[in-house]
PDB file of N, CA and C in Angstrom:
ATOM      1  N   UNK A   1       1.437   7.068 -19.058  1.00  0.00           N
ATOM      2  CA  UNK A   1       2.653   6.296 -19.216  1.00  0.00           C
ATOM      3  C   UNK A   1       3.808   7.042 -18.562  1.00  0.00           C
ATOM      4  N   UNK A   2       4.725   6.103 -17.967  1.00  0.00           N
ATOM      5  CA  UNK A   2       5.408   7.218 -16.999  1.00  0.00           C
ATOM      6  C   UNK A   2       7.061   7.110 -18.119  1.00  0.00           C
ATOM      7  N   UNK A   3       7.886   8.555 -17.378  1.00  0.00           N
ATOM      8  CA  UNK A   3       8.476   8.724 -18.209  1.00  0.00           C
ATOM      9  C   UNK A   3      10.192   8.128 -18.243  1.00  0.00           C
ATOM     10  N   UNK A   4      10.270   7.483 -16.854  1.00  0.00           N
ATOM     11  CA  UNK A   4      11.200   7.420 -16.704  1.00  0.00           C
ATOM     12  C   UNK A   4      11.571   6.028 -17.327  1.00  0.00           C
ATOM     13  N   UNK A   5      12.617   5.871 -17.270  1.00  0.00           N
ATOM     14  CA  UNK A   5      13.198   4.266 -17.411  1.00  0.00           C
ATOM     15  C   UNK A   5      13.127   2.879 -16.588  1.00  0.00           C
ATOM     16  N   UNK A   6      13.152   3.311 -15.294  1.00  0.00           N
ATOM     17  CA  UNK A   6      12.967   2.374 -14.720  1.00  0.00           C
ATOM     18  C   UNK A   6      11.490   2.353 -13.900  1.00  0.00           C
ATOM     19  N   UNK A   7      10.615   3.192 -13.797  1.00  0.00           N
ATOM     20  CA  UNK A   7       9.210   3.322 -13.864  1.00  0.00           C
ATOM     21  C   UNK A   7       8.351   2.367 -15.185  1.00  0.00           C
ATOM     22  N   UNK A   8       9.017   2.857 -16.296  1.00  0.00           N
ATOM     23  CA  UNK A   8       8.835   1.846 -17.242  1.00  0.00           C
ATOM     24  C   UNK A   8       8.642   0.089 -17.420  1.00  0.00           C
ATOM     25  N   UNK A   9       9.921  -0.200 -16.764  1.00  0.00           N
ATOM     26  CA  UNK A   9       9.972  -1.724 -16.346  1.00  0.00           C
ATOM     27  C   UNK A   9       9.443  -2.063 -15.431  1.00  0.00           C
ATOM     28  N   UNK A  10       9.253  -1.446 -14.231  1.00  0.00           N
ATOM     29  CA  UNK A  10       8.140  -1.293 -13.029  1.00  0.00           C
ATOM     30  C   UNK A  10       6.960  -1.491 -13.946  1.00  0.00           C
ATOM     31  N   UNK A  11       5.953  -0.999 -14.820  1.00  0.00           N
ATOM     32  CA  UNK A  11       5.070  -1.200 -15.473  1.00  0.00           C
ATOM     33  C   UNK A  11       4.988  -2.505 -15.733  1.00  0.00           C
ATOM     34  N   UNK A  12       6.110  -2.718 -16.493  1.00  0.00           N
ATOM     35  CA  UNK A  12       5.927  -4.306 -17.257  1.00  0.00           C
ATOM     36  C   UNK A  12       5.966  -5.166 -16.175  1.00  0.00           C
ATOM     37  N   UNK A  13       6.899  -5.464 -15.293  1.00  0.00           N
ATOM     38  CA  UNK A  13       6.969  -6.378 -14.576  1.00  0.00           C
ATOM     39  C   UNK A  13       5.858  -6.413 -13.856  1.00  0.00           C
ATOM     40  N   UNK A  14       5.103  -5.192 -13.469  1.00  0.00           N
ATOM     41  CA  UNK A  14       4.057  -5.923 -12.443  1.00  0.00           C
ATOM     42  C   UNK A  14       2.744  -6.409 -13.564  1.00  0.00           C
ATOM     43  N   UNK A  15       2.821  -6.357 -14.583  1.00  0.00           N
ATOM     44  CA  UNK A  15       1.610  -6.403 -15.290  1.00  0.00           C
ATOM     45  C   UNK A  15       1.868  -7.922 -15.385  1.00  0.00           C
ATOM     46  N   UNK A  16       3.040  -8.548 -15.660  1.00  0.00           N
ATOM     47  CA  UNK A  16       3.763 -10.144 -15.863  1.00  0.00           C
ATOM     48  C   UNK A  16       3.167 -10.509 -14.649  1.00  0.00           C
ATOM     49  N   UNK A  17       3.338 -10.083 -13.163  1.00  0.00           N
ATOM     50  CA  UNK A  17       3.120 -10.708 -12.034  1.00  0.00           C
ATOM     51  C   UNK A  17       1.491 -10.508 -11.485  1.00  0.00           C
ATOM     52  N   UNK A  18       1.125  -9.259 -12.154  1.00  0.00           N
ATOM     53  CA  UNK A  18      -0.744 -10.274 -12.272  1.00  0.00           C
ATOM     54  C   UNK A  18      -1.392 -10.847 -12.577  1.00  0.00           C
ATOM     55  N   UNK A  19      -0.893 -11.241 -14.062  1.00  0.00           N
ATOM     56  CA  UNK A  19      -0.788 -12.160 -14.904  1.00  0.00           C
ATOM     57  C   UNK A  19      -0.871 -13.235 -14.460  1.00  0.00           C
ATOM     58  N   UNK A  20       0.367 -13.346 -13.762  1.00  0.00           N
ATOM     59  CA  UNK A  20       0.676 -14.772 -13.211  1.00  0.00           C
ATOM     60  C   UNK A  20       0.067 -15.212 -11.802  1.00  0.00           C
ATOM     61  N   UNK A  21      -0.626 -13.797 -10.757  1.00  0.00           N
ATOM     62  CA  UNK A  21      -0.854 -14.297 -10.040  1.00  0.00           C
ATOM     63  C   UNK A  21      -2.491 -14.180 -10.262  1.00  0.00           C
ATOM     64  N   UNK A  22      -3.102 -13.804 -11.520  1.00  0.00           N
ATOM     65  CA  UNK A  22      -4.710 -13.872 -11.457  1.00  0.00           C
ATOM     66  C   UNK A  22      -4.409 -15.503 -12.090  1.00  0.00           C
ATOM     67  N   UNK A  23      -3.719 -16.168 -13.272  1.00  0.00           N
ATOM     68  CA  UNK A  23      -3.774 -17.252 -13.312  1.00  0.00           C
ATOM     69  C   UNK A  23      -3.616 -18.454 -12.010  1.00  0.00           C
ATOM     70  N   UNK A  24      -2.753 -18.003 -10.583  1.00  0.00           N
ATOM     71  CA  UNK A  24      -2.526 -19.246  -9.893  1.00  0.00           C
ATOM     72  C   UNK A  24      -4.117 -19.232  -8.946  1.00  0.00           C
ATOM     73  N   UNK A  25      -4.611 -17.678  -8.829  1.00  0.00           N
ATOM     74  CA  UNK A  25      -5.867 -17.710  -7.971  1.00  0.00           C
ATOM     75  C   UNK A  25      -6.964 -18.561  -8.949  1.00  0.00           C
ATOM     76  N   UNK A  26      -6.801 -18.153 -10.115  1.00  0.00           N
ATOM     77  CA  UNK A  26      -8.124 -18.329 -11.250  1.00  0.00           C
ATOM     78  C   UNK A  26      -8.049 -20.530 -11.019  1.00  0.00           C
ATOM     79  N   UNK A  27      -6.615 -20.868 -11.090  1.00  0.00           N
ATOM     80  CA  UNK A  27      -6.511 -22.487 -10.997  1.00  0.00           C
ATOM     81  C   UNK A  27      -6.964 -23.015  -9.152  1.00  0.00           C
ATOM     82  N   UNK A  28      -6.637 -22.164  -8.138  1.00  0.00           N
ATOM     83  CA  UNK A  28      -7.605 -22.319  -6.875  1.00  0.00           C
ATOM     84  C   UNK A  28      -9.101 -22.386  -6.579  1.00  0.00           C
ATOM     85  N   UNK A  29      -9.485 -21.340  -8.155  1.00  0.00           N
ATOM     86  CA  UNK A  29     -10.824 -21.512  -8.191  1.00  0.00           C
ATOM     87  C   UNK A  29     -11.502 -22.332  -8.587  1.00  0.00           C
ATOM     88  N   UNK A  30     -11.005 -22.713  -9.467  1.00  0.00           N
ATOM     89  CA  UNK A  30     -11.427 -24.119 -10.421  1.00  0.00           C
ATOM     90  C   UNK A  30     -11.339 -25.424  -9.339  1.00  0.00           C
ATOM     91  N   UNK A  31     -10.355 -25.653  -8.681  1.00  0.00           N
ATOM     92  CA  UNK A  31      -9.657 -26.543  -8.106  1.00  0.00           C
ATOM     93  C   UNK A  31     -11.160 -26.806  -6.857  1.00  0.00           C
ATOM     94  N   UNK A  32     -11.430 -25.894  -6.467  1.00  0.00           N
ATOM     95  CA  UNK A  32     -12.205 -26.051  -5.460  1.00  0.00           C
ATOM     96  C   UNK A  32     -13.389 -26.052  -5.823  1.00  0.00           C
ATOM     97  N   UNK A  33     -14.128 -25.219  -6.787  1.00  0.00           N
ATOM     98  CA  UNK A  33     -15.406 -25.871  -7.290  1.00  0.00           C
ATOM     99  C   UNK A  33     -15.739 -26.670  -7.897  1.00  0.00           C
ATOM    100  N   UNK A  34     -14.221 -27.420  -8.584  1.00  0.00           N
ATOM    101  CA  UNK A  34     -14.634 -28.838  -8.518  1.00  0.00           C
ATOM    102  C   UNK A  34     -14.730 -30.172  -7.640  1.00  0.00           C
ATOM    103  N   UNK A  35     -14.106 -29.701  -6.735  1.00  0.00           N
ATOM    104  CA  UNK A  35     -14.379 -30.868  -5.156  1.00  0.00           C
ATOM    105  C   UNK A  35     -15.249 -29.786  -4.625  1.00  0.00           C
ATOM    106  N   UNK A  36     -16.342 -29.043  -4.600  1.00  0.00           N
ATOM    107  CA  UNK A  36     -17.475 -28.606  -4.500  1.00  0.00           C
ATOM    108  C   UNK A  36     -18.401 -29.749  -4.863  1.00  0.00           C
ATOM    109  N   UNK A  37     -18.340 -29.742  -6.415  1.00  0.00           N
ATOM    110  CA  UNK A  37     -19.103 -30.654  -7.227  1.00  0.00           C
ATOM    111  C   UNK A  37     -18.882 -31.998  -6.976  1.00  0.00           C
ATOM    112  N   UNK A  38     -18.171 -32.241  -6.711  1.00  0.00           N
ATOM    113  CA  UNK A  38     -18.013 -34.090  -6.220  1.00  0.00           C
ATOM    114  C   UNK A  38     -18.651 -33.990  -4.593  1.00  0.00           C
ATOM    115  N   UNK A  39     -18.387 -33.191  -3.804  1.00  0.00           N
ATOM    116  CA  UNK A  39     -18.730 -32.953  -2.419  1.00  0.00           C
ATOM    117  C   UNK A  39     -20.588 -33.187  -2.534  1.00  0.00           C
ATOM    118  N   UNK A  40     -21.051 -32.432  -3.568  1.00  0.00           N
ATOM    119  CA  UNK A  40     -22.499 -32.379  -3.630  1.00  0.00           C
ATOM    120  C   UNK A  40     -22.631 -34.343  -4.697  1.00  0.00           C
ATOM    121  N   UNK A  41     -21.973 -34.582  -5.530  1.00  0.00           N
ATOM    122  CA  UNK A  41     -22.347 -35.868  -5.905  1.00  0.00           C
ATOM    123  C   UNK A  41     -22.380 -36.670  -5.231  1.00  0.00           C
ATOM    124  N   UNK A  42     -20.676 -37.203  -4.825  1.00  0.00           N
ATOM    125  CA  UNK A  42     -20.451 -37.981  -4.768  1.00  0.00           C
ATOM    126  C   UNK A  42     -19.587 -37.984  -3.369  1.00  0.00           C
ATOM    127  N   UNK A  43     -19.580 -37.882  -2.022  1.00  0.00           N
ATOM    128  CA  UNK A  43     -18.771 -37.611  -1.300  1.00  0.00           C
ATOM    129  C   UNK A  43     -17.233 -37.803  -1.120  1.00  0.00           C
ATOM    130  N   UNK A  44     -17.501 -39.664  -1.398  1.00  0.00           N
ATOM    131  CA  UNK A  44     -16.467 -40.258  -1.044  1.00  0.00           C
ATOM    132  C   UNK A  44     -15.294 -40.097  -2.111  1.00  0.00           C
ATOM    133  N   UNK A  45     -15.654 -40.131  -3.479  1.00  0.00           N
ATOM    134  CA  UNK A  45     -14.510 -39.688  -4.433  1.00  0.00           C
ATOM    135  C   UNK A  45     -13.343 -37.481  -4.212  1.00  0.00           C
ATOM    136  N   UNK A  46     -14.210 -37.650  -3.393  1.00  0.00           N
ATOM    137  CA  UNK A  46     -14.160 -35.963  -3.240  1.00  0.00           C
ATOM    138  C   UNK A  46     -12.754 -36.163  -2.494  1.00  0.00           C
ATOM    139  N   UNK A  47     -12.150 -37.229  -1.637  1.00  0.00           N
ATOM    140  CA  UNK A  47     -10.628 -37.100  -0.999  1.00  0.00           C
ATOM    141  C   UNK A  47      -9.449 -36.931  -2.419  1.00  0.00           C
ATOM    142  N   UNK A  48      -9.813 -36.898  -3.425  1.00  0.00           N
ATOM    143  CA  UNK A  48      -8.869 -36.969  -3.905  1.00  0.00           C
ATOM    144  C   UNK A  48      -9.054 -35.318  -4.627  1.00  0.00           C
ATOM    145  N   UNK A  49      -9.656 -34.932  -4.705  1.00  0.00           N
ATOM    146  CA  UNK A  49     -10.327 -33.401  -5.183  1.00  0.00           C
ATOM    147  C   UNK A  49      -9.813 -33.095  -3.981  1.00  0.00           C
ATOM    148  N   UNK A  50      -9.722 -33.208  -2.630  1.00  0.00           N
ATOM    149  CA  UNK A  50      -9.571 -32.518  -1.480  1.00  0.00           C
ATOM    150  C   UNK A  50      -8.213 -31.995  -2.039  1.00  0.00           C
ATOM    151  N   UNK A  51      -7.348 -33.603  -1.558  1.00  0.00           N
ATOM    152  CA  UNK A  51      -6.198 -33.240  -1.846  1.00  0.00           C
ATOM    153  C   UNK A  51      -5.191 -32.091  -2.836  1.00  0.00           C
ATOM    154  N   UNK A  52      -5.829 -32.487  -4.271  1.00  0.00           N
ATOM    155  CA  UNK A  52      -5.311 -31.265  -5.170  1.00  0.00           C
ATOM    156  C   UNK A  52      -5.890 -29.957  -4.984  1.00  0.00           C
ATOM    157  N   UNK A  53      -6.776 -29.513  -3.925  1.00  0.00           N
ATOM    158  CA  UNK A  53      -7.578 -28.170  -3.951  1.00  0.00           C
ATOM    159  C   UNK A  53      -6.163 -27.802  -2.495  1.00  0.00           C
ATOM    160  N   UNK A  54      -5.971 -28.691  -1.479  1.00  0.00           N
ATOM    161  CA  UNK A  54      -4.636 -28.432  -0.623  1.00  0.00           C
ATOM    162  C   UNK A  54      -3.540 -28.033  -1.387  1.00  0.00           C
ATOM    163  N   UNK A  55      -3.164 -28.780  -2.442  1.00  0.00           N
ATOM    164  CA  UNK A  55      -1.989 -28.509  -3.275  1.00  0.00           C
ATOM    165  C   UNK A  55      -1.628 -27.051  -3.691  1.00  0.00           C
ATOM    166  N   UNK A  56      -3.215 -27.327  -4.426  1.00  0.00           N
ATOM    167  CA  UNK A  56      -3.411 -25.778  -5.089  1.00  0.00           C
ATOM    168  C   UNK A  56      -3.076 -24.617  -3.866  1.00  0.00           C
ATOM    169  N   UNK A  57      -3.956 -24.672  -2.800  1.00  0.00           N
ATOM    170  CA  UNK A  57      -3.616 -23.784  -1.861  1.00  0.00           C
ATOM    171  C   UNK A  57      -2.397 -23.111  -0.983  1.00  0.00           C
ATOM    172  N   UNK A  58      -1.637 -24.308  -1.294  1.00  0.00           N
ATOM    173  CA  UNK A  58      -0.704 -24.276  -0.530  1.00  0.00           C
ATOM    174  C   UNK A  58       0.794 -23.738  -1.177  1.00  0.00           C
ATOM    175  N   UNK A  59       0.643 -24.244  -3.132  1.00  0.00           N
ATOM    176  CA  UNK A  59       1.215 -23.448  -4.082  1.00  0.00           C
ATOM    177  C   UNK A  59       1.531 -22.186  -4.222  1.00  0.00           C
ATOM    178  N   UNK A  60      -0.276 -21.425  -4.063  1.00  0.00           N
ATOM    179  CA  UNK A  60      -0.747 -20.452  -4.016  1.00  0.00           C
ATOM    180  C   UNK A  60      -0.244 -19.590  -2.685  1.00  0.00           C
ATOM    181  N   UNK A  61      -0.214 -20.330  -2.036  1.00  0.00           N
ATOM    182  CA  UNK A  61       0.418 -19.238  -0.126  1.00  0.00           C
ATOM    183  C   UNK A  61       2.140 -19.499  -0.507  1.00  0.00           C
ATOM    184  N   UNK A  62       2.273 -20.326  -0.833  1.00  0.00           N
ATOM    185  CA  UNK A  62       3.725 -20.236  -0.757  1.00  0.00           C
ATOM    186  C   UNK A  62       4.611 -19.081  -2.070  1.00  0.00           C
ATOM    187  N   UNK A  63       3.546 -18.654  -3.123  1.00  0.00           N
ATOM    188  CA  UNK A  63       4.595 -17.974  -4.355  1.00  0.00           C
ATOM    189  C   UNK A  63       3.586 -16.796  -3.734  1.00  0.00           C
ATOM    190  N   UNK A  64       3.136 -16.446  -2.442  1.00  0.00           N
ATOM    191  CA  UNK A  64       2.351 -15.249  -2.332  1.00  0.00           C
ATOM    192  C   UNK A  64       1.608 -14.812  -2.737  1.00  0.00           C
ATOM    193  N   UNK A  65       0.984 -15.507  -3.558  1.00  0.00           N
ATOM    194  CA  UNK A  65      -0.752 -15.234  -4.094  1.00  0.00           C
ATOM    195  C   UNK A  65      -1.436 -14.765  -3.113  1.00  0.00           C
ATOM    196  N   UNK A  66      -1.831 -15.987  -2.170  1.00  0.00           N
ATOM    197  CA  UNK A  66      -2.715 -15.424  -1.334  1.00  0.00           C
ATOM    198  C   UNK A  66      -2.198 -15.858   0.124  1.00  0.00           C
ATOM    199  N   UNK A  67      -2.548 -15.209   1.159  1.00  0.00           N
ATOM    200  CA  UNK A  67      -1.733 -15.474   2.604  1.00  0.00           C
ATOM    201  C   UNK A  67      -2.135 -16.860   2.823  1.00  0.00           C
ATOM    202  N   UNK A  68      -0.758 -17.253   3.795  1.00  0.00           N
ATOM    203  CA  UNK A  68      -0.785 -18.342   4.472  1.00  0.00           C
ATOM    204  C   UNK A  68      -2.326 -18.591   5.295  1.00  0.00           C
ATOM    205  N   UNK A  69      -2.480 -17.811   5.714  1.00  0.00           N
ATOM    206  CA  UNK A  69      -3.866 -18.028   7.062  1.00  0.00           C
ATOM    207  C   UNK A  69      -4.936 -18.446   6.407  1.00  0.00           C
ATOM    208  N   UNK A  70      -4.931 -17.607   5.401  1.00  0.00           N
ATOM    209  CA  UNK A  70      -5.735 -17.522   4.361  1.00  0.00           C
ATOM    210  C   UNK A  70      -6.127 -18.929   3.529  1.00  0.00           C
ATOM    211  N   UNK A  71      -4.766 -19.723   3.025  1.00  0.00           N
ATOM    212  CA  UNK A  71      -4.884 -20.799   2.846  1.00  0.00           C
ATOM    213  C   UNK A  71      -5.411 -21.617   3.730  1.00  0.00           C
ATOM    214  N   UNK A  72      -4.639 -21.908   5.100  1.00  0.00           N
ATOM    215  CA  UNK A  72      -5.114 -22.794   6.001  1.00  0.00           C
ATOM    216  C   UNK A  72      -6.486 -22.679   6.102  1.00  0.00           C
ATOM    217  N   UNK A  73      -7.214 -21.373   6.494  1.00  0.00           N
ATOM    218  CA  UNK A  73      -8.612 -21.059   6.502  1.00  0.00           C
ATOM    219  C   UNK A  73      -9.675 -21.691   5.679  1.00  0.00           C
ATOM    220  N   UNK A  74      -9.263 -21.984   4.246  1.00  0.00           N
ATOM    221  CA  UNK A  74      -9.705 -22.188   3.658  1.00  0.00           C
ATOM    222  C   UNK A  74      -9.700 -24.062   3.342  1.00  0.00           C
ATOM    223  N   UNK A  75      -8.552 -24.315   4.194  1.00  0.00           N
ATOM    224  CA  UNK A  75      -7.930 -25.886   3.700  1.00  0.00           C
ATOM    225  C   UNK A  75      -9.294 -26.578   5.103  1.00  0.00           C
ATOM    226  N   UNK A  76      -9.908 -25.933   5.788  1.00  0.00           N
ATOM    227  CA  UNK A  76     -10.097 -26.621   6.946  1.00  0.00           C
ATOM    228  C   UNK A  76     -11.597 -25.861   6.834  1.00  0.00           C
ATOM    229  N   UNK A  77     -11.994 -25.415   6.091  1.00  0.00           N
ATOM    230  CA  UNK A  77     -13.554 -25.213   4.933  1.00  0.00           C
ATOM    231  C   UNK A  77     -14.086 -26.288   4.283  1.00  0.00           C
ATOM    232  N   UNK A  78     -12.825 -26.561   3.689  1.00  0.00           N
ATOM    233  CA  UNK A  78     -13.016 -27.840   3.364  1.00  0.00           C
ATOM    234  C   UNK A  78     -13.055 -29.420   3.744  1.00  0.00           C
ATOM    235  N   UNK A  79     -12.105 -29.322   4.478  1.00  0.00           N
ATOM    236  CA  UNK A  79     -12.124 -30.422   5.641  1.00  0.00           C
ATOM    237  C   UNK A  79     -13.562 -30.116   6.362  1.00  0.00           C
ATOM    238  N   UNK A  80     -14.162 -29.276   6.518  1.00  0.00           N
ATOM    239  CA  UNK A  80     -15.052 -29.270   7.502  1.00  0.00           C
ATOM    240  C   UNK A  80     -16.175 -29.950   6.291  1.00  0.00           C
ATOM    241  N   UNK A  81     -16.341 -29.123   5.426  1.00  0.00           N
ATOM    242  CA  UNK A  81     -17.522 -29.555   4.446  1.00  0.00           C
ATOM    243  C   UNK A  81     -17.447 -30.735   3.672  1.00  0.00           C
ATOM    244  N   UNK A  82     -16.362 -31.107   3.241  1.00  0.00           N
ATOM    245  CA  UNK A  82     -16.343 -33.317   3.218  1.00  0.00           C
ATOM    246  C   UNK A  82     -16.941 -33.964   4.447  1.00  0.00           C
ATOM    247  N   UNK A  83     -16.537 -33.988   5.791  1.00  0.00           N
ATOM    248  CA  UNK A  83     -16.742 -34.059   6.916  1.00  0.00           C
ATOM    249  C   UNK A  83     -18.178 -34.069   6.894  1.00  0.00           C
ATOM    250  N   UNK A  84     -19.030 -32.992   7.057  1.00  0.00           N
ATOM    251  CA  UNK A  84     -20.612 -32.984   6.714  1.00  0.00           C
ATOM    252  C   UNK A  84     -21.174 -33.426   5.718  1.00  0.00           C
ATOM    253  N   UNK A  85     -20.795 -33.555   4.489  1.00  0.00           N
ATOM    254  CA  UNK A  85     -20.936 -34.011   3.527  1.00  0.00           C
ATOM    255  C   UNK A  85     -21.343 -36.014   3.672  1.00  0.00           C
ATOM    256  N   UNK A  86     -20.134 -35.756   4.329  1.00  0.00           N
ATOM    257  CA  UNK A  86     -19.536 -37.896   4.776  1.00  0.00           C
ATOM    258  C   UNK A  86     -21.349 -38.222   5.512  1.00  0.00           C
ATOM    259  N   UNK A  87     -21.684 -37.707   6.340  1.00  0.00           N
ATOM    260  CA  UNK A  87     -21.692 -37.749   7.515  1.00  0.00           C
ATOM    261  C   UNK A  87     -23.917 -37.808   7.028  1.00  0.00           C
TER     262      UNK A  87
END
């Protein structure tokens, strides 16, 4: 435990902001293995799972969770795998 004062609040605050950013990754995860699961059922209901797994991603790149590229990379994974899925 460190001793200073403002080392201290340094502690807390980043423990608040993993917090918050293992919850926005942990809701990306969900988000996408569930238009996973419609992708393997049901294809065609899966545009609307697309959409909120974009949302999610794009939430997520914008409060710095996870990088922009990173998102896109991942937004066009998916686009690719509905796409094969359709098809």
């Amino acid at each position: 435990m460190p001793n200073i004062k403002s080392a201290m609040k340094r502690v807390k605050v980043n423990a608040k902001k993993n917090l918050r950013n293992r919850m926005v990754k942990s809701s990306v995860k969900t988000t996408i293995k569930k238009f996973d699961v419609a992708v393997a059922s049901d294809p065609k209901q899966a545009g609307d799972l697309l959409k909120a797994s974009y949302s999610a991603l794009d939430k997520a790149a914008s409060k710095g969770v996870i990088h922009k590229n990173a998102a896109n990379r991942k937004k066009a994974r998916l686009a690719r795998r509905l796409a094969k899925a359709a098809n």
